[in-house]
C-alpha atoms as a PDB file:
ATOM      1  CA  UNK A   1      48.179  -0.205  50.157  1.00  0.00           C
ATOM      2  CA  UNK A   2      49.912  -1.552  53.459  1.00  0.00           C
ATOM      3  CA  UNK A   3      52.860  -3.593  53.372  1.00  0.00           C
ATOM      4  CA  UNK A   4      50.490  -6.312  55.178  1.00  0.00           C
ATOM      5  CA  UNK A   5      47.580  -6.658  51.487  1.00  0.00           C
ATOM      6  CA  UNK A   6      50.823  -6.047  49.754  1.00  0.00           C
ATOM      7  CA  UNK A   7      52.445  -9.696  51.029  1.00  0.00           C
ATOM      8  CA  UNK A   8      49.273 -11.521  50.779  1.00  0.00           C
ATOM      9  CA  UNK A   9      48.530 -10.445  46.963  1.00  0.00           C
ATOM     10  CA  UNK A  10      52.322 -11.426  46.287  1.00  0.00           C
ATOM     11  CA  UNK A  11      51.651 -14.768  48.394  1.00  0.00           C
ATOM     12  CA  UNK A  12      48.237 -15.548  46.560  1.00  0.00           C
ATOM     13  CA  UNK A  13      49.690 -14.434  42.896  1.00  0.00           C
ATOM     14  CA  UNK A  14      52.749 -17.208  44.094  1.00  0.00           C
ATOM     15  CA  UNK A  15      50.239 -19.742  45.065  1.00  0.00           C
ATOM     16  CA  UNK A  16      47.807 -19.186  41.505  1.00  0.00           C
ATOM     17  CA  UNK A  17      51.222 -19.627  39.495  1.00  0.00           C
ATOM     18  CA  UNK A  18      52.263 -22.842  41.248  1.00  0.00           C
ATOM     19  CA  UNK A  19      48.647 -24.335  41.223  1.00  0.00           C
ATOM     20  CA  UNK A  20      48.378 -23.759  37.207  1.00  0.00           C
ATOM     21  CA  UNK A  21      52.225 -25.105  36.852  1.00  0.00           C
ATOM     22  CA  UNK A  22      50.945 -28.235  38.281  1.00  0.00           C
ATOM     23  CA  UNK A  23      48.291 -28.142  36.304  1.00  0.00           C
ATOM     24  CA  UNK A  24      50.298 -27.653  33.092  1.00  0.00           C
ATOM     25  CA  UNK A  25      53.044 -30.065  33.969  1.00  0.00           C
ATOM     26  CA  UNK A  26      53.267 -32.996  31.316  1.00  0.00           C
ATOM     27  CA  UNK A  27      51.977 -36.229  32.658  1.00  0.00           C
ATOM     28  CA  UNK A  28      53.437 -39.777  31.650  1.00  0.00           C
ATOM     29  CA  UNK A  29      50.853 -40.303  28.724  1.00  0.00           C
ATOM     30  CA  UNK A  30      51.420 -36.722  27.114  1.00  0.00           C
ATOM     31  CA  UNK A  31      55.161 -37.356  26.959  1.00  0.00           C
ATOM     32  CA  UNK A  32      55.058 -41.101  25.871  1.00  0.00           C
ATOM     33  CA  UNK A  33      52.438 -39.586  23.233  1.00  0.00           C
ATOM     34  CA  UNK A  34      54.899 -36.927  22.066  1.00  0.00           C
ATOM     35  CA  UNK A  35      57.829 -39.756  21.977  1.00  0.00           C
ATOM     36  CA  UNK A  36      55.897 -41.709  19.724  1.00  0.00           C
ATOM     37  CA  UNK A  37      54.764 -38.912  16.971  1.00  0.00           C
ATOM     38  CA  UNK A  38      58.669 -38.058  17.501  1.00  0.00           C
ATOM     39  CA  UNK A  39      59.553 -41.488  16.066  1.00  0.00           C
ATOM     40  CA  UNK A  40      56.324 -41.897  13.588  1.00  0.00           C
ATOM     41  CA  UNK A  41      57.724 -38.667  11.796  1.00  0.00           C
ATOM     42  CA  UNK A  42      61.283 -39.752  11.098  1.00  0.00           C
ATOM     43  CA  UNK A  43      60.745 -43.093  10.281  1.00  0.00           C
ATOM     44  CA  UNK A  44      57.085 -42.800   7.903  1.00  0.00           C
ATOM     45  CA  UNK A  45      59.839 -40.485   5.540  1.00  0.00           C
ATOM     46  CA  UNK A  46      62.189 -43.320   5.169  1.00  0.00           C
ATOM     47  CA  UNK A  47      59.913 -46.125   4.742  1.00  0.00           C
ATOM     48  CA  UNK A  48      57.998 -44.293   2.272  1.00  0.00           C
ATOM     49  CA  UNK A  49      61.180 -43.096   0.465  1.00  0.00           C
ATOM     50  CA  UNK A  50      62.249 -46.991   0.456  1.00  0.00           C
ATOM     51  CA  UNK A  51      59.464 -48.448  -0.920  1.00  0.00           C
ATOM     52  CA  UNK A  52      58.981 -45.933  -3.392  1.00  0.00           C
ATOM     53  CA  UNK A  53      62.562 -45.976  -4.394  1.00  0.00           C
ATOM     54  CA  UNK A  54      62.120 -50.019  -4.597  1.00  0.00           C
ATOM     55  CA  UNK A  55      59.147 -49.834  -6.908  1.00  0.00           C
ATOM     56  CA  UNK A  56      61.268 -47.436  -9.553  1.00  0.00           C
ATOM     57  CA  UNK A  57      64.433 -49.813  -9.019  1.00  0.00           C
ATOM     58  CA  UNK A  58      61.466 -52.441 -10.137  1.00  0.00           C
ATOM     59  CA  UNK A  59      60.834 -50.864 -13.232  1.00  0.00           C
ATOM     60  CA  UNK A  60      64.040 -50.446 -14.675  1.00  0.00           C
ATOM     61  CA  UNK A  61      66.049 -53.583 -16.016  1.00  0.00           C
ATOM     62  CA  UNK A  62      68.382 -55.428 -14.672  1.00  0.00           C
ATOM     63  CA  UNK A  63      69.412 -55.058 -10.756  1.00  0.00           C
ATOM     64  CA  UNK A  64      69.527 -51.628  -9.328  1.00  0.00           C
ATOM     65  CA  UNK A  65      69.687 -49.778  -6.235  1.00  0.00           C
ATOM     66  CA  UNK A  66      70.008 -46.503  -7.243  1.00  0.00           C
ATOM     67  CA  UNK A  67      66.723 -44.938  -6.473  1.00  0.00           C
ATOM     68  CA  UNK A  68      66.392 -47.352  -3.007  1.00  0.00           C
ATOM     69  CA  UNK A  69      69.422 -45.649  -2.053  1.00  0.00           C
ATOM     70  CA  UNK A  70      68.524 -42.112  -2.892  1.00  0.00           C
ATOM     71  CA  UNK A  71      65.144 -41.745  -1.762  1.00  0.00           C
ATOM     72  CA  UNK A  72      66.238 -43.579   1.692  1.00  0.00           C
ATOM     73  CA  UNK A  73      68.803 -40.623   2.003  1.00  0.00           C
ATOM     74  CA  UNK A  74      66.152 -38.198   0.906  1.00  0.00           C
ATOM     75  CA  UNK A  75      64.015 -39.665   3.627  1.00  0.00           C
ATOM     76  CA  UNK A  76      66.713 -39.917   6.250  1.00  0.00           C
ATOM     77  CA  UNK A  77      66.378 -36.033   5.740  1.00  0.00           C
ATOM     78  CA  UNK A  78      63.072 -35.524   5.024  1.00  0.00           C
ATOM     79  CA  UNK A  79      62.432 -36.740   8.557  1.00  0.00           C
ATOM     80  CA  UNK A  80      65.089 -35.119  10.802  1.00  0.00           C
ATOM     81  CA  UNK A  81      63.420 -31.996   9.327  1.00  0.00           C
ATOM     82  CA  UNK A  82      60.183 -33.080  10.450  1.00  0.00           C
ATOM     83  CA  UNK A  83      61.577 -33.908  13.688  1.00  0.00           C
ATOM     84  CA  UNK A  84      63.502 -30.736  13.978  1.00  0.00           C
ATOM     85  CA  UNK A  85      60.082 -28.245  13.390  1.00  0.00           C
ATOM     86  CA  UNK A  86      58.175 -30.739  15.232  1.00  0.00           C
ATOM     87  CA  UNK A  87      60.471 -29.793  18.557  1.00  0.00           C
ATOM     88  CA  UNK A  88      60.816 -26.879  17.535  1.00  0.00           C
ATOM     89  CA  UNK A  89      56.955 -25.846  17.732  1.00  0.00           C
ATOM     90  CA  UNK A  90      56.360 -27.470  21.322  1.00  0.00           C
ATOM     91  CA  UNK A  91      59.075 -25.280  23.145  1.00  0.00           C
END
């Protein structure tokens, strides 16, 4: 092969990589989408670990906080985990 077909493979396989790079690149609505599950996983966690911890506080006499407190911790981590694998698995 000639120096010549040699340059203009190299220059077309430059020019299919940019064209599907372009393609590929994330558009407003893909990363607004991705923002949003972002937050919807860290905060469903918490607001499921408050109300359930609210409902137990509920049941038990007299006023307590215990189990509002613990299962909004619980949550807290529950969903920094889910954030974590969640950015994790698009990179």
């Amino acid at each position: 092969m000639n120096p010549q077909q040699r340059l203009k493979k190299s220059i077309e396989s430059q020019i299919k990589r940019i064209k599907k790079a372009e393609h590929e690149r994330p558009n407003l609505l893909s990363q607004t989408v991705y923002i949003g599950t972002l937050g919807l996983v860290m905060v469903l966690p918490i607001v499921a670990g408050v109300y359930l911890g609210r409902w137990l506080d509920g049941l038990v006499a007299g006023y307590s906080t215990r189990w509002t407190l613990s299962l909004l911790f619980t949550g807290v981590v529950i969903g920094m985990f889910n954030v974590y694998f969640l950015i994790k698995d698009k990179s």
